[in-house]
PDB file of N, CA and C in Angstrom:
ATOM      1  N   UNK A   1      52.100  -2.400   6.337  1.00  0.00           N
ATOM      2  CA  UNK A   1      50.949  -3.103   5.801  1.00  0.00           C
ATOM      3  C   UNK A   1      50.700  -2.582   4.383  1.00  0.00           C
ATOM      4  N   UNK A   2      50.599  -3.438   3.624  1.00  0.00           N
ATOM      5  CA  UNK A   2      49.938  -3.348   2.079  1.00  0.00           C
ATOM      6  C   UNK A   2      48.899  -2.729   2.347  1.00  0.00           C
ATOM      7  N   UNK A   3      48.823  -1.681   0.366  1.00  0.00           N
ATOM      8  CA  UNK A   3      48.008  -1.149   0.780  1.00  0.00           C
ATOM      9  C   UNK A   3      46.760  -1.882   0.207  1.00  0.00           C
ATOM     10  N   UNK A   4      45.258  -1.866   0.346  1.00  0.00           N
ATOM     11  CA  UNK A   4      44.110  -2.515  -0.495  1.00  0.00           C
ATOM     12  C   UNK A   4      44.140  -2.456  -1.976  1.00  0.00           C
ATOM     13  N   UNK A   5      43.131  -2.743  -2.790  1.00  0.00           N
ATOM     14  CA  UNK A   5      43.506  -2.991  -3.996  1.00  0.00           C
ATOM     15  C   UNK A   5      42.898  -1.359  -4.495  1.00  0.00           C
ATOM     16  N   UNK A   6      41.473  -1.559  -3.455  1.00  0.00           N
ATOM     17  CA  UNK A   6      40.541  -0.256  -3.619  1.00  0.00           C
ATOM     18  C   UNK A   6      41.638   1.415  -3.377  1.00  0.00           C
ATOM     19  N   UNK A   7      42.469   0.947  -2.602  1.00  0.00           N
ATOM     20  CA  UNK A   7      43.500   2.634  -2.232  1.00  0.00           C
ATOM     21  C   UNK A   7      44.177   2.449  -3.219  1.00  0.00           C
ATOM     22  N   UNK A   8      44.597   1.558  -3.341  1.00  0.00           N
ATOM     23  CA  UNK A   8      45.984   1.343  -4.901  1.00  0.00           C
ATOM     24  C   UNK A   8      45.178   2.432  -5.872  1.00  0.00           C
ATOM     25  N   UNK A   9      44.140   1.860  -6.461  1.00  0.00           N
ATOM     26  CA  UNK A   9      43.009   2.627  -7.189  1.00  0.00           C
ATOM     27  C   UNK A   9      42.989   3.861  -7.438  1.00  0.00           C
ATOM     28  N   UNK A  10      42.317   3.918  -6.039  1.00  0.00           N
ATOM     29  CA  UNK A  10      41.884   5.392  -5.389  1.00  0.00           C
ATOM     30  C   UNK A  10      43.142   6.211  -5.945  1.00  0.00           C
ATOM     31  N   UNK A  11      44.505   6.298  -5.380  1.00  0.00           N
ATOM     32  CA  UNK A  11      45.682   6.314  -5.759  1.00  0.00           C
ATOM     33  C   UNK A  11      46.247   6.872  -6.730  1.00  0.00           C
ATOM     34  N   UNK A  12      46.160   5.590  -7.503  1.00  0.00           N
ATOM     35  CA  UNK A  12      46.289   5.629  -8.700  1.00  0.00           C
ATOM     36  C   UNK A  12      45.639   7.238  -9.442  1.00  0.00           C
ATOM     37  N   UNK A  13      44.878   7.018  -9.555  1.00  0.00           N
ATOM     38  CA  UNK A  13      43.619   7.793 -10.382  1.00  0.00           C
ATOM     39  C   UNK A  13      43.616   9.242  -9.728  1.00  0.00           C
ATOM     40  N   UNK A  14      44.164  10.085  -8.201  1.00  0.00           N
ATOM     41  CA  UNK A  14      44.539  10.604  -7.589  1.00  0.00           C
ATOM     42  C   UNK A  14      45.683  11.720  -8.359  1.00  0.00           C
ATOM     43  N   UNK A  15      46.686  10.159  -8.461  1.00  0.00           N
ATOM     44  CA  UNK A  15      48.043  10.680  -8.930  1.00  0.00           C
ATOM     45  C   UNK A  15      48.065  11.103 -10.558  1.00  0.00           C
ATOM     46  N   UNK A  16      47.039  10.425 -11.429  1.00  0.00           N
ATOM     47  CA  UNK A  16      46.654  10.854 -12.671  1.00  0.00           C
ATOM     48  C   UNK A  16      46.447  11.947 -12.726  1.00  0.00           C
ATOM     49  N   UNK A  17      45.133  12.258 -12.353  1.00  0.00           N
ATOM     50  CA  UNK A  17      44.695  13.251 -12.161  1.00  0.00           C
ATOM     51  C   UNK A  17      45.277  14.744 -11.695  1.00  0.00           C
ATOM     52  N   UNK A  18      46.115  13.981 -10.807  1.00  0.00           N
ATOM     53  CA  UNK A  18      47.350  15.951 -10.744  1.00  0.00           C
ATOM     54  C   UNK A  18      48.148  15.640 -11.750  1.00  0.00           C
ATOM     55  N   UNK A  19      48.604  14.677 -12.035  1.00  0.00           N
ATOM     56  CA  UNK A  19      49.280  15.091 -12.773  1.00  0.00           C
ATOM     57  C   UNK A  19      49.031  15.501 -13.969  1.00  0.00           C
ATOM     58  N   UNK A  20      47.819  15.407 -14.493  1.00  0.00           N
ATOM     59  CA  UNK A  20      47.607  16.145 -15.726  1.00  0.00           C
ATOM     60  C   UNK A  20      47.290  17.535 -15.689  1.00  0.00           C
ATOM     61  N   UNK A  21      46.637  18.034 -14.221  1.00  0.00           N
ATOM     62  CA  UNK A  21      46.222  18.848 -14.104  1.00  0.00           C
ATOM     63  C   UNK A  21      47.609  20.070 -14.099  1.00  0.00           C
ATOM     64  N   UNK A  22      48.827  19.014 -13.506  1.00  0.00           N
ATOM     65  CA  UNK A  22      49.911  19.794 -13.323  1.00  0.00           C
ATOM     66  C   UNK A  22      51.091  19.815 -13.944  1.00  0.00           C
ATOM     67  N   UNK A  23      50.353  19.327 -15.442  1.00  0.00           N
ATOM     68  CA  UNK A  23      50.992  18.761 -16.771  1.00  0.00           C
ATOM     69  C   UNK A  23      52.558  19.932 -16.789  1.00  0.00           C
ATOM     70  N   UNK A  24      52.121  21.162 -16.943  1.00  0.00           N
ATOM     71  CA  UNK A  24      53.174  22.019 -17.229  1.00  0.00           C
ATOM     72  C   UNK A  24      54.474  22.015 -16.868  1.00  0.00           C
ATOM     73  N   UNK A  25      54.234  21.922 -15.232  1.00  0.00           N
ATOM     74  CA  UNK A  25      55.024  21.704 -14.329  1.00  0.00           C
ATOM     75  C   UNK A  25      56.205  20.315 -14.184  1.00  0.00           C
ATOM     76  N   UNK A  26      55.259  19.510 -14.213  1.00  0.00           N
ATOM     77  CA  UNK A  26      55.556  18.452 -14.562  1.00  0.00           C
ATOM     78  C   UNK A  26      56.236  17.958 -15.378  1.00  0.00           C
ATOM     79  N   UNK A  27      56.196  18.702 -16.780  1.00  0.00           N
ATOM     80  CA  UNK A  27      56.857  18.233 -18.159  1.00  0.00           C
ATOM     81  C   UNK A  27      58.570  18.639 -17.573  1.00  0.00           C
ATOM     82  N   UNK A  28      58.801  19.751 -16.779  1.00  0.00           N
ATOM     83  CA  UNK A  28      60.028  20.208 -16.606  1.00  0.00           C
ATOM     84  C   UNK A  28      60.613  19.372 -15.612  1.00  0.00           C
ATOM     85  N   UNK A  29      59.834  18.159 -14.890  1.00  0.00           N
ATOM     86  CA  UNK A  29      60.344  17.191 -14.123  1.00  0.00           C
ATOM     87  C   UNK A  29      60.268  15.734 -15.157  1.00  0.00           C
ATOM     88  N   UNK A  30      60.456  15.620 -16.533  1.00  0.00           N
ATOM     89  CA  UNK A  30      60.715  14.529 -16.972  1.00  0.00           C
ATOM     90  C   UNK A  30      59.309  14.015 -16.819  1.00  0.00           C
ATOM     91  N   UNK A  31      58.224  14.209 -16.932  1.00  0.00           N
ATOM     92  CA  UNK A  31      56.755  13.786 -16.390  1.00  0.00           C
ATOM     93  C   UNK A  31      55.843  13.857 -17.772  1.00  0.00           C
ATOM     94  N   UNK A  32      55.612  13.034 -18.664  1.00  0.00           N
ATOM     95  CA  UNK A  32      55.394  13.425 -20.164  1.00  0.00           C
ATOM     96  C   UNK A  32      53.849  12.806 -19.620  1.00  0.00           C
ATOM     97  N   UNK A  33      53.028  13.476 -20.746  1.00  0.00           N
ATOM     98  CA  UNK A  33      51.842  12.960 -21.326  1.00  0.00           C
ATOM     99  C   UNK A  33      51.551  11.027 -21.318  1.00  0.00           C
ATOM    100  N   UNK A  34      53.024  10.912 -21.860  1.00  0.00           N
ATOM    101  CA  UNK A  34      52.490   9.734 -22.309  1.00  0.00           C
ATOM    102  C   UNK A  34      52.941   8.762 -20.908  1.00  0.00           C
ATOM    103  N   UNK A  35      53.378   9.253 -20.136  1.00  0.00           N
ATOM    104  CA  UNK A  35      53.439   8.730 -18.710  1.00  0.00           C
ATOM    105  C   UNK A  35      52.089   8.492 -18.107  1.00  0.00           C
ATOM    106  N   UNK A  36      51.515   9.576 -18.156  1.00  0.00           N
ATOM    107  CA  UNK A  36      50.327  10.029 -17.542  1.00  0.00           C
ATOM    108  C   UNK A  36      49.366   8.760 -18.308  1.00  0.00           C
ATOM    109  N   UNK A  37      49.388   8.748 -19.913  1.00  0.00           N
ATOM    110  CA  UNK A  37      48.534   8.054 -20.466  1.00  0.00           C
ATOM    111  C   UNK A  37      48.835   6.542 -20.042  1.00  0.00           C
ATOM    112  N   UNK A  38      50.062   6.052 -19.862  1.00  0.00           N
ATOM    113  CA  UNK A  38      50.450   5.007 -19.357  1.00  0.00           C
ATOM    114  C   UNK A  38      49.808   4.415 -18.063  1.00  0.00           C
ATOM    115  N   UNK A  39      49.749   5.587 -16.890  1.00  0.00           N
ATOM    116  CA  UNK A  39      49.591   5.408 -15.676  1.00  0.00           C
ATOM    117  C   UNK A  39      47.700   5.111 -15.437  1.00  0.00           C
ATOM    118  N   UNK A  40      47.294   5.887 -16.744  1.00  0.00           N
ATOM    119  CA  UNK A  40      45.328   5.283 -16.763  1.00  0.00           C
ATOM    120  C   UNK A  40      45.371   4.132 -17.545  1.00  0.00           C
ATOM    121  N   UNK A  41      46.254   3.674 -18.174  1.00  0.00           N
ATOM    122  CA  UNK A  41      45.954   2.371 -18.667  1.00  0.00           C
ATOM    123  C   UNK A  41      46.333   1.560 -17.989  1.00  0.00           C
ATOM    124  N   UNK A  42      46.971   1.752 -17.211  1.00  0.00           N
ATOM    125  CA  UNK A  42      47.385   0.502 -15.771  1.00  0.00           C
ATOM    126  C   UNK A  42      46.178   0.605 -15.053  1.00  0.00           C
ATOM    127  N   UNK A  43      45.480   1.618 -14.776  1.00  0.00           N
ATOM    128  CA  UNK A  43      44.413   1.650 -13.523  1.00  0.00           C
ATOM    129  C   UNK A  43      43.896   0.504 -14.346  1.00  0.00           C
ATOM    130  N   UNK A  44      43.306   1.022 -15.413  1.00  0.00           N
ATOM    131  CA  UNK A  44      42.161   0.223 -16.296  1.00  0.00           C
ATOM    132  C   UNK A  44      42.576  -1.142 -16.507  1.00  0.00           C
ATOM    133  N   UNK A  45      43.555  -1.389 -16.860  1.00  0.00           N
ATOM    134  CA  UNK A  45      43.992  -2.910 -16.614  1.00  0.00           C
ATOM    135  C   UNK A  45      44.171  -3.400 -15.309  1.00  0.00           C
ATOM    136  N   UNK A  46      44.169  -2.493 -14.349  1.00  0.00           N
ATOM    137  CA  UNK A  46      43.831  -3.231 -12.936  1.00  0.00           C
ATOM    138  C   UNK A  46      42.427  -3.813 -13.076  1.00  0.00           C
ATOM    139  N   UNK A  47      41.921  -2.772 -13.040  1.00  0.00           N
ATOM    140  CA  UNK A  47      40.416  -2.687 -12.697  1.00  0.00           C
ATOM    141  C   UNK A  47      39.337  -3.706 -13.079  1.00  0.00           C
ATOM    142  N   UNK A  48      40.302  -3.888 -14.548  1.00  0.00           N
ATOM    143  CA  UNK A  48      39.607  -5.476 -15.864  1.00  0.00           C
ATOM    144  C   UNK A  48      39.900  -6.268 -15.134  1.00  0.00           C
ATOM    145  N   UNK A  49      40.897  -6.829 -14.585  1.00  0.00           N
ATOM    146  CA  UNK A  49      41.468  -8.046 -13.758  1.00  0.00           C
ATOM    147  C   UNK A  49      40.960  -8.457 -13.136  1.00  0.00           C
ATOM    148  N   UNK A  50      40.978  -6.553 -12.304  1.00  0.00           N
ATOM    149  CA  UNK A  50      39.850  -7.283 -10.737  1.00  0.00           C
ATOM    150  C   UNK A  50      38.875  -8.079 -10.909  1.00  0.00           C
ATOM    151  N   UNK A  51      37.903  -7.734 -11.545  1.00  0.00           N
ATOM    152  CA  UNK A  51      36.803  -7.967 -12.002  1.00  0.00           C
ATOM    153  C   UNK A  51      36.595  -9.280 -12.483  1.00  0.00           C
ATOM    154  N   UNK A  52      37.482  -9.615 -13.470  1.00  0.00           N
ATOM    155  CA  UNK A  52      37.782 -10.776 -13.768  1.00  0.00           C
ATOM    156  C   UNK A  52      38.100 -12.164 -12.410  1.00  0.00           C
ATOM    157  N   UNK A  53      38.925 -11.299 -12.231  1.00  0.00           N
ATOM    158  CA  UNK A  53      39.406 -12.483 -10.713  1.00  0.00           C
ATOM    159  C   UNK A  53      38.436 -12.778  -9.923  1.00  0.00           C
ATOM    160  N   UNK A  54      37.610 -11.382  -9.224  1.00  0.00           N
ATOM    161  CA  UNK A  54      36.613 -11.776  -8.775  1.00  0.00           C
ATOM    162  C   UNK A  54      34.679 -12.203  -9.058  1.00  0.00           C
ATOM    163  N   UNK A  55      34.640 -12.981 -10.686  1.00  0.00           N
ATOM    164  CA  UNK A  55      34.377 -13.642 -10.899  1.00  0.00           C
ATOM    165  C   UNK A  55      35.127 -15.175 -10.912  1.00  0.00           C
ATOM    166  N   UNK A  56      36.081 -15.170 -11.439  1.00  0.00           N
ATOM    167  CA  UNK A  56      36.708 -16.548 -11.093  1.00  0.00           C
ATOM    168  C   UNK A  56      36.305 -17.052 -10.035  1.00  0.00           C
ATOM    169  N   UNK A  57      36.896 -16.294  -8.400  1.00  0.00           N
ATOM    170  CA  UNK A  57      36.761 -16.377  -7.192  1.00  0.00           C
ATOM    171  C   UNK A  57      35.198 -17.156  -7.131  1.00  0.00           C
ATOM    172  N   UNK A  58      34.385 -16.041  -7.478  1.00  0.00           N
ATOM    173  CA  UNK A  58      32.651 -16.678  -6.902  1.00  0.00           C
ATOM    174  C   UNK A  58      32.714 -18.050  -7.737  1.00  0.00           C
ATOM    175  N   UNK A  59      33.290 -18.606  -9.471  1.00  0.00           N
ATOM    176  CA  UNK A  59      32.657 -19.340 -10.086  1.00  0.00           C
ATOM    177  C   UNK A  59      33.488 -20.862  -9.032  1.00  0.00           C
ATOM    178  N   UNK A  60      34.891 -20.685  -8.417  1.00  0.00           N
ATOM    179  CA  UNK A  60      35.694 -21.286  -8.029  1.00  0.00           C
ATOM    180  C   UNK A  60      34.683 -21.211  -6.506  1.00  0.00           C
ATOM    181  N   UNK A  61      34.235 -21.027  -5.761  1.00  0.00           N
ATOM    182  CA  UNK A  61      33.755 -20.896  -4.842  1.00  0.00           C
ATOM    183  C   UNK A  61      32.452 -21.769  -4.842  1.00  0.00           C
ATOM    184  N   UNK A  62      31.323 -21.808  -5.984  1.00  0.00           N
ATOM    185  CA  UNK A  62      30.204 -22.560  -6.526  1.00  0.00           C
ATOM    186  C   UNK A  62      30.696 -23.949  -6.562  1.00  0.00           C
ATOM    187  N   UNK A  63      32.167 -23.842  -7.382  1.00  0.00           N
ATOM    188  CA  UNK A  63      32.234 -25.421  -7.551  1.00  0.00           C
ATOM    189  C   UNK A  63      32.649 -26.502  -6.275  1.00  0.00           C
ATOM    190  N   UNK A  64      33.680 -25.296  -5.620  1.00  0.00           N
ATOM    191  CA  UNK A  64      33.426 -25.830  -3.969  1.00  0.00           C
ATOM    192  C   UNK A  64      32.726 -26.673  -3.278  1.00  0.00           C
ATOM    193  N   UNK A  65      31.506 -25.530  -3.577  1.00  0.00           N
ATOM    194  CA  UNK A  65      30.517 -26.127  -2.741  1.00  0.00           C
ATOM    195  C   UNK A  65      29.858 -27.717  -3.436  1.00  0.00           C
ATOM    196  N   UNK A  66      30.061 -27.284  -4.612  1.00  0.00           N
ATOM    197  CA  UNK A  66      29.061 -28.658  -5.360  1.00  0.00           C
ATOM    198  C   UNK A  66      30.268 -29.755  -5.093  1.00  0.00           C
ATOM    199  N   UNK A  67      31.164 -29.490  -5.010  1.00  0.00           N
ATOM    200  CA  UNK A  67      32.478 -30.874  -4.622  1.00  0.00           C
ATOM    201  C   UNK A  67      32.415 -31.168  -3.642  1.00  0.00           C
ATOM    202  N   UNK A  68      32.198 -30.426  -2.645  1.00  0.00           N
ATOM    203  CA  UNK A  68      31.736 -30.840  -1.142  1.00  0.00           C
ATOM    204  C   UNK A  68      30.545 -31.449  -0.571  1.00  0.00           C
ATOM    205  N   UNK A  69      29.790 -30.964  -1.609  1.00  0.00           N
ATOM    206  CA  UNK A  69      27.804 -31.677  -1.759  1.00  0.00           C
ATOM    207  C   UNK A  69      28.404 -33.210  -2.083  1.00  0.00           C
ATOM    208  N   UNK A  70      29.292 -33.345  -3.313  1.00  0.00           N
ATOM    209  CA  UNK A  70      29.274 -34.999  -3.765  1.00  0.00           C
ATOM    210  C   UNK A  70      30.132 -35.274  -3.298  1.00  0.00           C
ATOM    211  N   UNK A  71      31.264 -34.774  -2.407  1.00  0.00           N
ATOM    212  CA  UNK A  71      31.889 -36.060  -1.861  1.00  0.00           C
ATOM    213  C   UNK A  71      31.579 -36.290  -0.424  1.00  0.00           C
ATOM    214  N   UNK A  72      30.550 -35.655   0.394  1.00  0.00           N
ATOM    215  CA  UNK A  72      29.668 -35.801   1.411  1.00  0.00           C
ATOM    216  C   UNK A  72      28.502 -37.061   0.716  1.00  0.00           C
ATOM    217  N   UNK A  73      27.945 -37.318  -0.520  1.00  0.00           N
ATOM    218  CA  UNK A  73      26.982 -38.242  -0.595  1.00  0.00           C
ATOM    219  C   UNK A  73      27.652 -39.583  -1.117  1.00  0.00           C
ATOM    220  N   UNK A  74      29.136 -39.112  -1.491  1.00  0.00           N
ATOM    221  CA  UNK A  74      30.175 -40.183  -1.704  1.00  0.00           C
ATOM    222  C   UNK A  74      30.191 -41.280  -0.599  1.00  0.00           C
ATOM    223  N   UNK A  75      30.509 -40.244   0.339  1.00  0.00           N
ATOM    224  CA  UNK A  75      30.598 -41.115   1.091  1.00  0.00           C
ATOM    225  C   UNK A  75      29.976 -41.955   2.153  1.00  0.00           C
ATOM    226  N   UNK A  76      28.803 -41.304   2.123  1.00  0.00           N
ATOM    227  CA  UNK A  76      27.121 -41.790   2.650  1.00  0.00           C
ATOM    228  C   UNK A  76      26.904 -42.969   1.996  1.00  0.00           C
ATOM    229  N   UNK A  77      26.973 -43.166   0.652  1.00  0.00           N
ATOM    230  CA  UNK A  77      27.027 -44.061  -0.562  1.00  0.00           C
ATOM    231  C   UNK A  77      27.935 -44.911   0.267  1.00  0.00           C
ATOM    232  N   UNK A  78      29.140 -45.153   0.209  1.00  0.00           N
ATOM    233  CA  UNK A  78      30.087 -45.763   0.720  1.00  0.00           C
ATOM    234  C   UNK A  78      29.820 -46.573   1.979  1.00  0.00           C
ATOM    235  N   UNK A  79      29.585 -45.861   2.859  1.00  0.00           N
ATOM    236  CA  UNK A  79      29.146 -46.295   4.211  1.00  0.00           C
ATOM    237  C   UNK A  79      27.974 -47.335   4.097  1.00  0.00           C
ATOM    238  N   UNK A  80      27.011 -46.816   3.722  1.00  0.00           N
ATOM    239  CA  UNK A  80      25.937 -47.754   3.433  1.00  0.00           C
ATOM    240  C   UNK A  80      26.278 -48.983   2.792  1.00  0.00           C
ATOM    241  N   UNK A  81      26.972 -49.173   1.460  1.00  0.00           N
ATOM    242  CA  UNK A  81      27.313 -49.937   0.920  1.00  0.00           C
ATOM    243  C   UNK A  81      28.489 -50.670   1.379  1.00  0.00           C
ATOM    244  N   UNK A  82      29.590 -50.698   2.550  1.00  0.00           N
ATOM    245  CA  UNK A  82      30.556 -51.230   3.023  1.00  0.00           C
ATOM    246  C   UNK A  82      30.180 -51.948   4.208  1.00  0.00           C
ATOM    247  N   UNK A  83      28.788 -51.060   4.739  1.00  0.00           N
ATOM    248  CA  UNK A  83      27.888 -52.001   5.747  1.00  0.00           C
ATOM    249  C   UNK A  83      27.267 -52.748   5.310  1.00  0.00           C
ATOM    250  N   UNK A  84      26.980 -52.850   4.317  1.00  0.00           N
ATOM    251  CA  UNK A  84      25.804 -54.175   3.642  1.00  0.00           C
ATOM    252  C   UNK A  84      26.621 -55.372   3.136  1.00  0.00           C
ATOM    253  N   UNK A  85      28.171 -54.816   2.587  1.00  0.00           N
ATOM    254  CA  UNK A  85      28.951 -55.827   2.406  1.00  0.00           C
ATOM    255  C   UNK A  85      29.166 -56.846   3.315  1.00  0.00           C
ATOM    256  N   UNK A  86      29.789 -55.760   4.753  1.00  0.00           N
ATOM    257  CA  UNK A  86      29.783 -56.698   5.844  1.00  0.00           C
ATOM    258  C   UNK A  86      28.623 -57.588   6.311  1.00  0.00           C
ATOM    259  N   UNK A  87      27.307 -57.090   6.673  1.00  0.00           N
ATOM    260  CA  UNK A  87      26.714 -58.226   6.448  1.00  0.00           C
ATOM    261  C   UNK A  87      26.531 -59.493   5.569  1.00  0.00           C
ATOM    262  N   UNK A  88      26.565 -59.432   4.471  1.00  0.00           N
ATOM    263  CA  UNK A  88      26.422 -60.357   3.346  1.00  0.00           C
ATOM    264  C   UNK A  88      27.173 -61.111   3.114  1.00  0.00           C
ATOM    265  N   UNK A  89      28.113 -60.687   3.496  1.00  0.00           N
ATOM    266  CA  UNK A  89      29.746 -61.665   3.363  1.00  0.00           C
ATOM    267  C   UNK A  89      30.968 -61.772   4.171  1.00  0.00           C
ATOM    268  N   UNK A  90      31.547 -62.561   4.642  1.00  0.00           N
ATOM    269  CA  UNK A  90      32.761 -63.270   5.228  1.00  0.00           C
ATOM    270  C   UNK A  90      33.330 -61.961   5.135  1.00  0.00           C
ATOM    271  N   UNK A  91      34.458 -61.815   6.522  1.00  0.00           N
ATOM    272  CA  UNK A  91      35.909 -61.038   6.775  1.00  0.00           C
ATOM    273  C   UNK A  91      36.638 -61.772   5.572  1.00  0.00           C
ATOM    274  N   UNK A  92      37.195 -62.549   4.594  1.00  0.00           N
ATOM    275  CA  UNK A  92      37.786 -63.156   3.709  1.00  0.00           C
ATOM    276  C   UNK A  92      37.013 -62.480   2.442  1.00  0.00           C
ATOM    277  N   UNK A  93      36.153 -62.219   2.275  1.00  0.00           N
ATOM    278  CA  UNK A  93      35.878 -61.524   1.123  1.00  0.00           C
ATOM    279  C   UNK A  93      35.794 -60.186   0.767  1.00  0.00           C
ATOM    280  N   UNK A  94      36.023 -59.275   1.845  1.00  0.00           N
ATOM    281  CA  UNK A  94      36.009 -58.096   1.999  1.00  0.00           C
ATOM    282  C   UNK A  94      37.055 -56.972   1.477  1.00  0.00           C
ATOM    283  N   UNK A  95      38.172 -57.746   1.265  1.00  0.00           N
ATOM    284  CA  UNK A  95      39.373 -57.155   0.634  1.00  0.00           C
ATOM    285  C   UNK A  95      38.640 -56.653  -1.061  1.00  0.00           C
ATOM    286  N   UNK A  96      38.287 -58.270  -1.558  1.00  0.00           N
ATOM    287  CA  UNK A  96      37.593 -57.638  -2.739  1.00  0.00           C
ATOM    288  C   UNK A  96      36.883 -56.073  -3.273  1.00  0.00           C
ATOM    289  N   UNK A  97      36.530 -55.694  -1.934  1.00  0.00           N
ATOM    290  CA  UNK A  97      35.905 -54.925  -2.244  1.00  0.00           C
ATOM    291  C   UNK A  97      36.831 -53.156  -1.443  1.00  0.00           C
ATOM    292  N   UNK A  98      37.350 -53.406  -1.152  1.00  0.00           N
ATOM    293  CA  UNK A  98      38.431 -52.226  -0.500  1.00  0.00           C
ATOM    294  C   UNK A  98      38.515 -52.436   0.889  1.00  0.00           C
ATOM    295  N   UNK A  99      38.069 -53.286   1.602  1.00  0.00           N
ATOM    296  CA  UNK A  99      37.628 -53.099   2.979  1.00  0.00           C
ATOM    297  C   UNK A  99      38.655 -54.217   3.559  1.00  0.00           C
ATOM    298  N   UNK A 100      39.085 -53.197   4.552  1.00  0.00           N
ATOM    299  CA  UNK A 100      40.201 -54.125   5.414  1.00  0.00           C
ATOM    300  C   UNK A 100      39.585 -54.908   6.571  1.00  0.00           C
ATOM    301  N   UNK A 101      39.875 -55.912   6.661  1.00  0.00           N
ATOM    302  CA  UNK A 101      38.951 -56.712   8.348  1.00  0.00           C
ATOM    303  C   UNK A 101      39.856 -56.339   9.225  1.00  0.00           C
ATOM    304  N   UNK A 102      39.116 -56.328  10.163  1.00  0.00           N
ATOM    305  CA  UNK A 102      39.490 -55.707  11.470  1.00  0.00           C
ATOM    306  C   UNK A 102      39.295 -56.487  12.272  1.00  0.00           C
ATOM    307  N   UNK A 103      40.199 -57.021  12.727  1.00  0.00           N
ATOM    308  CA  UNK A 103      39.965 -58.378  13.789  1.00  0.00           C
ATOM    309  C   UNK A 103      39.468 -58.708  13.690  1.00  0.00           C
TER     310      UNK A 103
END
């Protein structure tokens, strides 16, 4: 199982963190500074994203709902108005208007 975005993080920032702390050591394993500096600018460009995305998410989620509000009164609209057709006018005129007769 994958891990969350929050442990990636956690993680992340974990593994920074010794490793600067254990910079010395480290340098004699090929482990430079600018690794280290690399590895907090990834957190931080995670972290912008997230953030980002999950605004998208809520603004994509709002519009949802408002698309689902109007094509629920769409079709209330519709109904009403495809019943009034049928009264008012002939199975022969009904095509005009989208409506298939039905026997």
């Amino acid at each position: 199982m994958s891990k969350s975005f929050a442990d990636k993080m956690t993680d992340a920032k974990l593994m920074a963190a010794g490793l600067k702390q254990h910079a010395e050591t480290m340098a004699k394993f090929d482990v430079s500074e600018t690794d280290v500096s690399e590895l907090e600018s990834l957190v931080s460009r995670a972290e912008t994203l997230n953030i980002e995305q999950e605004k998208l998410k809520s603004s994509l989620k709002k519009c949802t709902t408002e698309l689902n509000d109007a094509l629920a009164k769409l079709d209330d609209v519709m109904a009403k108005s495809k019943s009034r057709v049928k009264v008012a006018l002939p199975k022969e005129d009904w095509t005009a208007f989208g409506i298939k007769a039905k026997r």
